[in-house]
C-alpha atoms as a PDB file:
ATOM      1  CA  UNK A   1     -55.543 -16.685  52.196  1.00  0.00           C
ATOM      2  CA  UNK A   2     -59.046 -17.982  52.918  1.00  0.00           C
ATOM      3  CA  UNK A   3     -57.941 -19.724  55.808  1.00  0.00           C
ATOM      4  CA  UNK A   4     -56.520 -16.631  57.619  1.00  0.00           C
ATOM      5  CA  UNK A   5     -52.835 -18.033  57.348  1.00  0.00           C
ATOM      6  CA  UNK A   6     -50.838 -15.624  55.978  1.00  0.00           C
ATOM      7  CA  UNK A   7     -47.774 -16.891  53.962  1.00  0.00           C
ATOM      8  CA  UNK A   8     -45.293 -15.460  56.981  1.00  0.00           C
ATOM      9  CA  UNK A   9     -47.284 -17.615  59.225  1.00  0.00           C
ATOM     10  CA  UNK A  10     -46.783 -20.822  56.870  1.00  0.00           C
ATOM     11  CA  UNK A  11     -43.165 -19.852  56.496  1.00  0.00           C
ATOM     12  CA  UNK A  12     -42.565 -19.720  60.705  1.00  0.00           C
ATOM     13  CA  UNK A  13     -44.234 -23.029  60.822  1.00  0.00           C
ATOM     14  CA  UNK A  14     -42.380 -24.469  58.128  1.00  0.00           C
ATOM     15  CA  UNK A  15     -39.183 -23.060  59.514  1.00  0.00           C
ATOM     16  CA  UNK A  16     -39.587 -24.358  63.235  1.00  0.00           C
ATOM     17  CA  UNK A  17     -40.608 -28.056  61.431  1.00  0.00           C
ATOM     18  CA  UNK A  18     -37.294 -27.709  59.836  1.00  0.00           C
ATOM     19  CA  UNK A  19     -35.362 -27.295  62.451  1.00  0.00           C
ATOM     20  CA  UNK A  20     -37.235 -29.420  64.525  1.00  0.00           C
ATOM     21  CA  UNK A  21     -35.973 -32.496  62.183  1.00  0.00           C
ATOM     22  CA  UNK A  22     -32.311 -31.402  60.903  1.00  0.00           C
ATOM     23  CA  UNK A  23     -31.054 -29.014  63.467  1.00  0.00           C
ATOM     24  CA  UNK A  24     -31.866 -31.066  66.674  1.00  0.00           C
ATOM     25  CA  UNK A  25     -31.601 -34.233  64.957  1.00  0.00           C
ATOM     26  CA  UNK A  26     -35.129 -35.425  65.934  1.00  0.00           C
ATOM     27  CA  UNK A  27     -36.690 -36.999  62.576  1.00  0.00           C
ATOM     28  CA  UNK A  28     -38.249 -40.862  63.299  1.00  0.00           C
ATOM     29  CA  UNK A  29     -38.449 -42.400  59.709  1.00  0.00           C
ATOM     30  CA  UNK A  30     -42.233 -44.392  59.611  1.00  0.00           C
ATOM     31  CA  UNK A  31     -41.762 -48.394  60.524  1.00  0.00           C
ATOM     32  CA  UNK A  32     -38.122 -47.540  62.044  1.00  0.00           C
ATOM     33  CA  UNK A  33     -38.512 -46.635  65.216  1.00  0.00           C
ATOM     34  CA  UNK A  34     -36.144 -44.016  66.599  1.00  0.00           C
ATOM     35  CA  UNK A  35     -33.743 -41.854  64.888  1.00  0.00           C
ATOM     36  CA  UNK A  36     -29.998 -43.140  64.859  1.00  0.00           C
ATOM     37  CA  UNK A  37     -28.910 -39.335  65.700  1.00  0.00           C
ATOM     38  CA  UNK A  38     -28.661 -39.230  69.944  1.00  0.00           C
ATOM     39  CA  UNK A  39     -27.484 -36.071  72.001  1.00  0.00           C
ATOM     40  CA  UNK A  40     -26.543 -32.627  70.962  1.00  0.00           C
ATOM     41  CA  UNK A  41     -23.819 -32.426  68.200  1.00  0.00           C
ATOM     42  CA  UNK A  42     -20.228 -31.736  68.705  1.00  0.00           C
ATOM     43  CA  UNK A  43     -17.527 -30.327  66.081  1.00  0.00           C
ATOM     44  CA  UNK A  44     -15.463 -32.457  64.898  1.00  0.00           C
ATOM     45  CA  UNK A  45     -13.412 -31.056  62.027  1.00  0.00           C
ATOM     46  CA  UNK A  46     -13.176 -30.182  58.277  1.00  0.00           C
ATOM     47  CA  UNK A  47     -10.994 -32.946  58.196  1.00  0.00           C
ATOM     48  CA  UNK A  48     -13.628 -35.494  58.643  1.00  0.00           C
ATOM     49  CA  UNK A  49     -15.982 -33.788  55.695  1.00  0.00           C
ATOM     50  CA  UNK A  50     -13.410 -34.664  52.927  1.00  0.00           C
ATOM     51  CA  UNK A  51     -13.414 -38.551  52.885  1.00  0.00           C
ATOM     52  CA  UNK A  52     -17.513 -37.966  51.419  1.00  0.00           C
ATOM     53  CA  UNK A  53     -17.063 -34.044  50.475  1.00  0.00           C
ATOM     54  CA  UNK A  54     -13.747 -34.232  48.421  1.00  0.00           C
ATOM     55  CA  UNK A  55     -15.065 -32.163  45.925  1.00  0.00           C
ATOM     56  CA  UNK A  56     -16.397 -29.617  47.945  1.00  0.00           C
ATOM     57  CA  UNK A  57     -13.252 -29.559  50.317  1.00  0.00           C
ATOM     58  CA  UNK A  58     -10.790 -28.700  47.850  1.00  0.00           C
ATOM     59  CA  UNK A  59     -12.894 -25.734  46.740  1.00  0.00           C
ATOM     60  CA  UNK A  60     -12.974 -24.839  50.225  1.00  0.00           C
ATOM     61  CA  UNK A  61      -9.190 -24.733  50.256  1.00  0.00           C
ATOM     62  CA  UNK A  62      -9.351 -21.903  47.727  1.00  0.00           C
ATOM     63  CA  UNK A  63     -11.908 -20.061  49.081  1.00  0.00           C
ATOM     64  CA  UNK A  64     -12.594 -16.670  50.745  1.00  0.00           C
ATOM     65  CA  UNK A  65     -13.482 -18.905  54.107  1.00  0.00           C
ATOM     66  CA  UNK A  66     -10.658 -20.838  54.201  1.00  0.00           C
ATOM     67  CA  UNK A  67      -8.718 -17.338  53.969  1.00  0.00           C
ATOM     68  CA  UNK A  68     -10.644 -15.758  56.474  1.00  0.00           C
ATOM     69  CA  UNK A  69      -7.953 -15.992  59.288  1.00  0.00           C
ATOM     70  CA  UNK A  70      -4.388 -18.228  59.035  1.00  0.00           C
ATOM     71  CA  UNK A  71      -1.102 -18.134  60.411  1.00  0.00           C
ATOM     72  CA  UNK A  72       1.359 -15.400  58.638  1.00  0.00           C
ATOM     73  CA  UNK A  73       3.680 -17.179  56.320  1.00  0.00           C
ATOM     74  CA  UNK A  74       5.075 -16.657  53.051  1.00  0.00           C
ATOM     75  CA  UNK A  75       1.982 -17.956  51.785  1.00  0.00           C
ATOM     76  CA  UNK A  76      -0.758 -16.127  53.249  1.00  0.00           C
ATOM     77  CA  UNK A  77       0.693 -12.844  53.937  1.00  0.00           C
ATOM     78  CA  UNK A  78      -0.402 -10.575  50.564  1.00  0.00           C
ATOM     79  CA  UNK A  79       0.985  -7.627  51.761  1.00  0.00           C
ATOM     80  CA  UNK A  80       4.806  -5.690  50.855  1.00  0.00           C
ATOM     81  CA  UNK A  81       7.274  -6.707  53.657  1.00  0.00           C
ATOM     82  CA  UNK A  82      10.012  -5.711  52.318  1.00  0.00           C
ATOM     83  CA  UNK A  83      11.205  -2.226  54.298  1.00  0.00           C
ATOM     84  CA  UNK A  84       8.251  -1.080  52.590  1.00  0.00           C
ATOM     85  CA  UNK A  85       6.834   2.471  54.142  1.00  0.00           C
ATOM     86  CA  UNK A  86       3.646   3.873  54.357  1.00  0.00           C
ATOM     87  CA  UNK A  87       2.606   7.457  55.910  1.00  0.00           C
ATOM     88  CA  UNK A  88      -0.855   8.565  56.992  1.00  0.00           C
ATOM     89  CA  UNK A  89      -2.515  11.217  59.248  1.00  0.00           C
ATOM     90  CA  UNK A  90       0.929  11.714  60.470  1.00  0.00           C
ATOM     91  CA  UNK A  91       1.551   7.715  61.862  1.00  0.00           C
ATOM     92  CA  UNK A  92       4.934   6.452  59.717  1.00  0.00           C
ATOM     93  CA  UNK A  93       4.357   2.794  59.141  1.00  0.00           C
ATOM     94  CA  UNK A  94       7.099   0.498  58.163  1.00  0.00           C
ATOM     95  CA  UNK A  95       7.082  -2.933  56.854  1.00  0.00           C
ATOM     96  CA  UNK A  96       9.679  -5.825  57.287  1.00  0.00           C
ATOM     97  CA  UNK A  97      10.401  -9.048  57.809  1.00  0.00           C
ATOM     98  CA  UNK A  98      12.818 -10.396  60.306  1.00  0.00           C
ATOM     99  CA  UNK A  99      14.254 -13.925  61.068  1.00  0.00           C
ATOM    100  CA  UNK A 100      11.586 -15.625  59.012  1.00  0.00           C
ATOM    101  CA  UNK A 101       9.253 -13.470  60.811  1.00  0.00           C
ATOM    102  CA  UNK A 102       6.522 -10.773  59.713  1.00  0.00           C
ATOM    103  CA  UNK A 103       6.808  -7.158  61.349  1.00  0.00           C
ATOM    104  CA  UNK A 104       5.279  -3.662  61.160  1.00  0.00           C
ATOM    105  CA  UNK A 105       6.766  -0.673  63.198  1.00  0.00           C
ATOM    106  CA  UNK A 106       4.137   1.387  63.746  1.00  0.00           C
ATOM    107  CA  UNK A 107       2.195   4.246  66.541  1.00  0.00           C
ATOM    108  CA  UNK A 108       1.469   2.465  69.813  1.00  0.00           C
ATOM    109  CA  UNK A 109      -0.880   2.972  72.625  1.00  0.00           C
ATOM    110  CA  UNK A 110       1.914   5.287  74.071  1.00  0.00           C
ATOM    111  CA  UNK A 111       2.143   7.223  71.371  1.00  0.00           C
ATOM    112  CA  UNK A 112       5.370   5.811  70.274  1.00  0.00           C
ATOM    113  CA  UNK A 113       6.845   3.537  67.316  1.00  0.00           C
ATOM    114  CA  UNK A 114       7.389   0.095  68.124  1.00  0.00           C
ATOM    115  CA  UNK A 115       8.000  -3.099  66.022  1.00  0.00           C
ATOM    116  CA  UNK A 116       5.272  -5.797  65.829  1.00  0.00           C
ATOM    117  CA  UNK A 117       5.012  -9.044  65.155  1.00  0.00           C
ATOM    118  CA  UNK A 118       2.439 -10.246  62.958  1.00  0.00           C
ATOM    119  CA  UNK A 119       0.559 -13.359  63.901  1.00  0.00           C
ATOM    120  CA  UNK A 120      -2.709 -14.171  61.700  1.00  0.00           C
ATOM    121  CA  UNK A 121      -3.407 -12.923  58.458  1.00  0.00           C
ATOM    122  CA  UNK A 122      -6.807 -11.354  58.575  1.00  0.00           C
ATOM    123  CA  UNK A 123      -8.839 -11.685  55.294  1.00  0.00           C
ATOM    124  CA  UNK A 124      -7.674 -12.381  51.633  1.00  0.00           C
ATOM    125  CA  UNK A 125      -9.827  -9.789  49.176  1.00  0.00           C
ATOM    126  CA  UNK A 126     -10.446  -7.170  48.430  1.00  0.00           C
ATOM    127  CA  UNK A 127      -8.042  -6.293  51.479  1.00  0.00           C
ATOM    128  CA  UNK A 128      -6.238  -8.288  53.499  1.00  0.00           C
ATOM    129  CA  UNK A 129      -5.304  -6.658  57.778  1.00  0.00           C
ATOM    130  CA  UNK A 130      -2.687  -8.382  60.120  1.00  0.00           C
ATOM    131  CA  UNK A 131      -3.486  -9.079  63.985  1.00  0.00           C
ATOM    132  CA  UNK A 132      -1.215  -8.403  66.813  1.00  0.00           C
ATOM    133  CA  UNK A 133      -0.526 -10.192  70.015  1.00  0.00           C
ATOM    134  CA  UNK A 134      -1.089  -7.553  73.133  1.00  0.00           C
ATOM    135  CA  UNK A 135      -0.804  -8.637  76.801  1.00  0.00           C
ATOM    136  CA  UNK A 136      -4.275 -10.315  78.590  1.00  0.00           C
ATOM    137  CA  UNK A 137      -4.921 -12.433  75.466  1.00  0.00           C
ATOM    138  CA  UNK A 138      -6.021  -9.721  73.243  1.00  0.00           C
ATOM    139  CA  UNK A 139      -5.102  -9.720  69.175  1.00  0.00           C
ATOM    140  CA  UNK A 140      -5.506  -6.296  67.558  1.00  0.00           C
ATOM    141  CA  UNK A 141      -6.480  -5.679  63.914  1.00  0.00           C
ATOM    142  CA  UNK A 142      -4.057  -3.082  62.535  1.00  0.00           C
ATOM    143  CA  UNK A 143      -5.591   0.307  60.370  1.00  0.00           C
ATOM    144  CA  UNK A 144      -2.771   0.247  57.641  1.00  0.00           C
ATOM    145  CA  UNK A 145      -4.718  -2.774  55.290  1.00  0.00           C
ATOM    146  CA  UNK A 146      -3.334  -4.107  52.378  1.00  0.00           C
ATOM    147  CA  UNK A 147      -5.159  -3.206  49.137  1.00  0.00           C
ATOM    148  CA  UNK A 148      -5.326  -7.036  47.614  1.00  0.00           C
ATOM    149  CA  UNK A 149      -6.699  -5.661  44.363  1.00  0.00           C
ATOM    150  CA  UNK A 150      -4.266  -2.490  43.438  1.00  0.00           C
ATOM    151  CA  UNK A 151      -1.160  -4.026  45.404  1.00  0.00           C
ATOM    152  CA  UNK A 152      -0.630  -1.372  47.842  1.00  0.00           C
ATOM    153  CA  UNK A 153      -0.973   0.187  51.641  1.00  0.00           C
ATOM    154  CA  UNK A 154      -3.783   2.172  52.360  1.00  0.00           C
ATOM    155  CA  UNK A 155      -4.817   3.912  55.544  1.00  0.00           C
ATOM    156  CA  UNK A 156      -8.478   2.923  56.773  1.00  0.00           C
ATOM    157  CA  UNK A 157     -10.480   5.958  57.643  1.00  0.00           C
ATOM    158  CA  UNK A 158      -8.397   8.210  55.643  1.00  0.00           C
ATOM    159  CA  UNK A 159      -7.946  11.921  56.623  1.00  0.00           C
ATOM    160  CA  UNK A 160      -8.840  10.531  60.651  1.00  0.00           C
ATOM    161  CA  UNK A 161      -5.602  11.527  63.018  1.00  0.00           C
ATOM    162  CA  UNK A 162      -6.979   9.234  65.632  1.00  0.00           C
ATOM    163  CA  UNK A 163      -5.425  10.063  68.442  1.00  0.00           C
ATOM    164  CA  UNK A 164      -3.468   6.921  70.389  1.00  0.00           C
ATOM    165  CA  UNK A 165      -5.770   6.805  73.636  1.00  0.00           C
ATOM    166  CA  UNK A 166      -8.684   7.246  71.514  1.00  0.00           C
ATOM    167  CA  UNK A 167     -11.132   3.459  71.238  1.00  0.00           C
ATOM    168  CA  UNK A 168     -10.547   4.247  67.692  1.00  0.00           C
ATOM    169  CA  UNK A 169      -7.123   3.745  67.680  1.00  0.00           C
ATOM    170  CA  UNK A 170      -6.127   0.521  66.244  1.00  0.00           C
ATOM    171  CA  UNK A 171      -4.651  -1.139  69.654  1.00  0.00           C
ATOM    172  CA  UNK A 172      -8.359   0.007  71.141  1.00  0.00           C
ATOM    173  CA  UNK A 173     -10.974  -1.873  71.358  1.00  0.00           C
ATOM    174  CA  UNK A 174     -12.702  -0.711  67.898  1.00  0.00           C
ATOM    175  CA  UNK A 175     -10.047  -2.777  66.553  1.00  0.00           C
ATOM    176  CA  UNK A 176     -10.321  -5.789  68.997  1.00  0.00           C
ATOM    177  CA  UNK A 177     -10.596  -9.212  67.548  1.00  0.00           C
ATOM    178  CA  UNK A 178     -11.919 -10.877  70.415  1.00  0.00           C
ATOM    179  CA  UNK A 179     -15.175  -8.709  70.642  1.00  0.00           C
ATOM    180  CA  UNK A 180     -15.734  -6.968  66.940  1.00  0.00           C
ATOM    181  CA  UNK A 181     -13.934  -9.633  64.622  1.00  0.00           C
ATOM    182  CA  UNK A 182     -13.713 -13.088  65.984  1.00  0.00           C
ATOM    183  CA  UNK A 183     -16.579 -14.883  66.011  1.00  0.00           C
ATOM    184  CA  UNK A 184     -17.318 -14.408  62.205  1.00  0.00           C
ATOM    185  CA  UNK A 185     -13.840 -15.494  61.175  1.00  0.00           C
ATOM    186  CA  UNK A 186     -13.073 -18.685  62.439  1.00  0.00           C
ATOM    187  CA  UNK A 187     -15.151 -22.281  63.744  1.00  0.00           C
ATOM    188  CA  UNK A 188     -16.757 -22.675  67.299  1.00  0.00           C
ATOM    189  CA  UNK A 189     -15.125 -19.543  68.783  1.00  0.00           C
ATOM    190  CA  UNK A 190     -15.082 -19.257  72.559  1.00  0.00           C
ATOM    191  CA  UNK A 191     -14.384 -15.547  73.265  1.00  0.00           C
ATOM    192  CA  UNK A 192     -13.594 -16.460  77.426  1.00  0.00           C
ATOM    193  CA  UNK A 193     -13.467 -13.041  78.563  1.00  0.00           C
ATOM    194  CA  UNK A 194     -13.092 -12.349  82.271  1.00  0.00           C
ATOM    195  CA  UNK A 195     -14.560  -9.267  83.259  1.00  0.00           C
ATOM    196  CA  UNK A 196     -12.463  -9.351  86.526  1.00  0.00           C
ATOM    197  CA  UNK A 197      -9.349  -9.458  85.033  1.00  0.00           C
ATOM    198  CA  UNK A 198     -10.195  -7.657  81.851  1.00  0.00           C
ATOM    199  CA  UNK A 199      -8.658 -10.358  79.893  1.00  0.00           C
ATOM    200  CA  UNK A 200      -9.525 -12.981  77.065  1.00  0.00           C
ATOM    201  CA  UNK A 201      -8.691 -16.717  76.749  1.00  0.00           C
ATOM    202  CA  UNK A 202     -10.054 -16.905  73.417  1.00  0.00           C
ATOM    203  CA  UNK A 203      -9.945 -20.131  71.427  1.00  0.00           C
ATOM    204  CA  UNK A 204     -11.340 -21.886  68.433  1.00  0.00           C
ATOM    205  CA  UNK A 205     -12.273 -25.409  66.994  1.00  0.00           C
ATOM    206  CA  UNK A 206     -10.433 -24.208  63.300  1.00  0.00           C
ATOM    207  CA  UNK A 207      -8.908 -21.268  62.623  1.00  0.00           C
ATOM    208  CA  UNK A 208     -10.679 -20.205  59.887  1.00  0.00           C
ATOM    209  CA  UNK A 209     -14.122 -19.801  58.521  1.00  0.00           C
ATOM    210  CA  UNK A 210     -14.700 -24.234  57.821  1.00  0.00           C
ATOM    211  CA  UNK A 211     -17.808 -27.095  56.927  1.00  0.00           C
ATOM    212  CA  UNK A 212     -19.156 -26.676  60.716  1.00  0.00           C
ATOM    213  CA  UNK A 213     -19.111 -23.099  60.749  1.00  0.00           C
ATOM    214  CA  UNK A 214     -22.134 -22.743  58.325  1.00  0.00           C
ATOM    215  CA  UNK A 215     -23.660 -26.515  58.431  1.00  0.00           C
ATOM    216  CA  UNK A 216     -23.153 -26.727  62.087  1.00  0.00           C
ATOM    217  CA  UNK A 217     -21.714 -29.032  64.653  1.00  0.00           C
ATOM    218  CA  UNK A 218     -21.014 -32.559  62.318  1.00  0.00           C
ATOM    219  CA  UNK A 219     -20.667 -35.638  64.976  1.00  0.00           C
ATOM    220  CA  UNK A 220     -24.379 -36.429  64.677  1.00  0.00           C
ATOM    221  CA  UNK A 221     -24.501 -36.150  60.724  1.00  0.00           C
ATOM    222  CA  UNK A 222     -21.181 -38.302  60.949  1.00  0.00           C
ATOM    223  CA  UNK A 223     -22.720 -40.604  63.277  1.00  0.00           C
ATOM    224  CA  UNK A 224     -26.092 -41.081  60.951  1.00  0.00           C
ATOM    225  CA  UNK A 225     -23.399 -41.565  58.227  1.00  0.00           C
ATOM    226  CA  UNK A 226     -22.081 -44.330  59.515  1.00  0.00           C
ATOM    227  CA  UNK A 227     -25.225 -45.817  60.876  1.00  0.00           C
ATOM    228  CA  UNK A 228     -26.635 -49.311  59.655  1.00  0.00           C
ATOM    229  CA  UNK A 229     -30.083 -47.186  59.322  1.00  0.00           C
ATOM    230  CA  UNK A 230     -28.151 -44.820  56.348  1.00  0.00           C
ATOM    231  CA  UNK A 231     -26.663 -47.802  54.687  1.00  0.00           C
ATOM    232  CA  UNK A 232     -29.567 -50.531  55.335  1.00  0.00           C
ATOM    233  CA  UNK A 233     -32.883 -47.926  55.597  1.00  0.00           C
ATOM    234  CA  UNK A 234     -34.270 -45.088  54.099  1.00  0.00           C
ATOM    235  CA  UNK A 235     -31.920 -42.157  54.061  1.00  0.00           C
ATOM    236  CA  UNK A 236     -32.644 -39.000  55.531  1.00  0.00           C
ATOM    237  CA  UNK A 237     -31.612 -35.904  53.482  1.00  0.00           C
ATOM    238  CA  UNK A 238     -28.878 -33.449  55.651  1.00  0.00           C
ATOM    239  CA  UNK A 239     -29.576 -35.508  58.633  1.00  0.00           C
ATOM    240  CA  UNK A 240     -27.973 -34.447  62.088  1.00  0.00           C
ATOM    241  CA  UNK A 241     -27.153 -30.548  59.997  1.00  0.00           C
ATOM    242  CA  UNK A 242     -28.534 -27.115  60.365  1.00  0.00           C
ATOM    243  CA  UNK A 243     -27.630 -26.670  57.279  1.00  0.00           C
ATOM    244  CA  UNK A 244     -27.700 -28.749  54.121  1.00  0.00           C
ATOM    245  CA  UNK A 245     -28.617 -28.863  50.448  1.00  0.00           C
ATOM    246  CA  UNK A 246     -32.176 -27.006  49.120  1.00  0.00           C
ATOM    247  CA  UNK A 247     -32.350 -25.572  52.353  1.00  0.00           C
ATOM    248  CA  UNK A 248     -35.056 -22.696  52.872  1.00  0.00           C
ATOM    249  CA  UNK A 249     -34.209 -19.276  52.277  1.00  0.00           C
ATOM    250  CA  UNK A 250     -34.884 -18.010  55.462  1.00  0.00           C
ATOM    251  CA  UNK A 251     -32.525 -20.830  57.046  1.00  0.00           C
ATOM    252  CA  UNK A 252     -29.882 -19.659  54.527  1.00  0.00           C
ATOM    253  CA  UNK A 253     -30.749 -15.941  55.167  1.00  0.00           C
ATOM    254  CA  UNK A 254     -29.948 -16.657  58.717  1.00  0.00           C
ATOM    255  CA  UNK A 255     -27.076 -18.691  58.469  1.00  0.00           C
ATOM    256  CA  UNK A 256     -25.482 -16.563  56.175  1.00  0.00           C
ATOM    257  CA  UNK A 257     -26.581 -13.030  57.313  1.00  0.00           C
ATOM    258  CA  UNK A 258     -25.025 -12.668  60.555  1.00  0.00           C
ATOM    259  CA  UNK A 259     -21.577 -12.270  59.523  1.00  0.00           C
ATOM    260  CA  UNK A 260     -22.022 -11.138  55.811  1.00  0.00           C
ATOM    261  CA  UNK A 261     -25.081  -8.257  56.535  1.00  0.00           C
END
């Protein structure tokens, strides 16, 4: 470009104008004085999206985010629980369910079989894993997945005897929730690990993968909602998101790419 801009240049400066406005909330509309939107956004809820988003909620409801993590129930859980059995690399897995409840007997950290409860569902398709309450706070991801598009067990990493000490294993931390799967999986995850104790708190706004997770915190875009400036003034398009309609690609690409790269 004559003017020794390149388009990446225009693009940054584009980008940090952006976020400037939407993400911190910060536009001034001419004549109006100051913007409605005051102090650093807090979640607040899917819940609060549907009364203006009904349309888009119930597709959530159906969708691969919603499914991302839930509680194990006779709705959620995909996979065979009925004494099914599955054998791989020499670990017997076994699949029931037990007072209402969802278990899988399966190789431990000792080296031994040992029934497990299953909390969360983990995932919907193409597979769909189970997580597992362990001492300190930690939830495990098991190996043995359930194949949501052929109906059956499969062994991840098949042909791999891992052995049961190994960080491979799936009570190891390969297969640790906390660290490797969390944070992509449900809303406004707080991992609270303590390094002294070598244990994990973790906790969530939503379970699952919701509104705030990609558009960001919503009490300032609720708050402009509700202001006299939305209803009386000139409205501001996605005002108090980081994320909204005929947003840049670059704001999408980094929105979206950190968990789906």
């Amino acid at each position: 470009m004559k003017s020794g801009l390149k388009r990446s240049n225009l693009l940054q400066i584009y980008f940090f104008l952006y976020v400037s406005i939407h993400m911190l909330g910060g536009c001034n509309k001419a004549g109006k004085g100051e913007s409605p939107i005051h102090g650093k956004s807090t979640y607040v809820g899917s819940i609060n999206c549907k009364s203006c988003h009904a349309e888009a909620y119930t597709a959530w409801t159906s969708s691969d985010h919603f499914k991302a993590m839930l509680p194990a129930n006779d709705s959620t859980v995909l996979g065979d629980f009925n004494g099914t059995t599955f054998t791989a690399d020499g670990v017997v897995s076994t699949f029931f369910k037990k007072d209402g409840k969802f278990y899988i007997n399966t190789q431990g950290d000792d080296g031994q079989n040992h029934d497990y409860e299953v909390l969360y569902t983990f995932g919907y398709f193409p597979l769909q894993q189970y997580l597992i309450a362990f001492p300190d706070g930690r939830l495990q991801a098991t190996r043995v997945s359930w194949d949501s598009r052929d109906k059956k067990w499969f062994h991840q990493y098949a042909g791999q005897k891992v052995y049961h000490k190994d960080w491979l294993h799936w009570t190891g931390n390969s297969q640790n929730w906390n660290t490797m799967c969390a944070s992509c999986h449900s809303t406004d995850l707080q991992k609270n690990y303590d390094e002294q104790t070598d244990s994990y708190n973790t906790t969530w706004k939503e379970i699952n993968v919701t509104c705030e997770s990609c558009h960001g915190p919503g009490s300032n875009h609720i708050e402009y909602i509700n202001s006299k400036e939305y209803k009386h003034g000139d409205r501001i398009e996605n005002a108090g998101l980081l994320y909204g309609r005929d947003t840049l690609s670059q704001l999408q690409l980094n929105t979206c790419a950190a968990c789906h790269a």
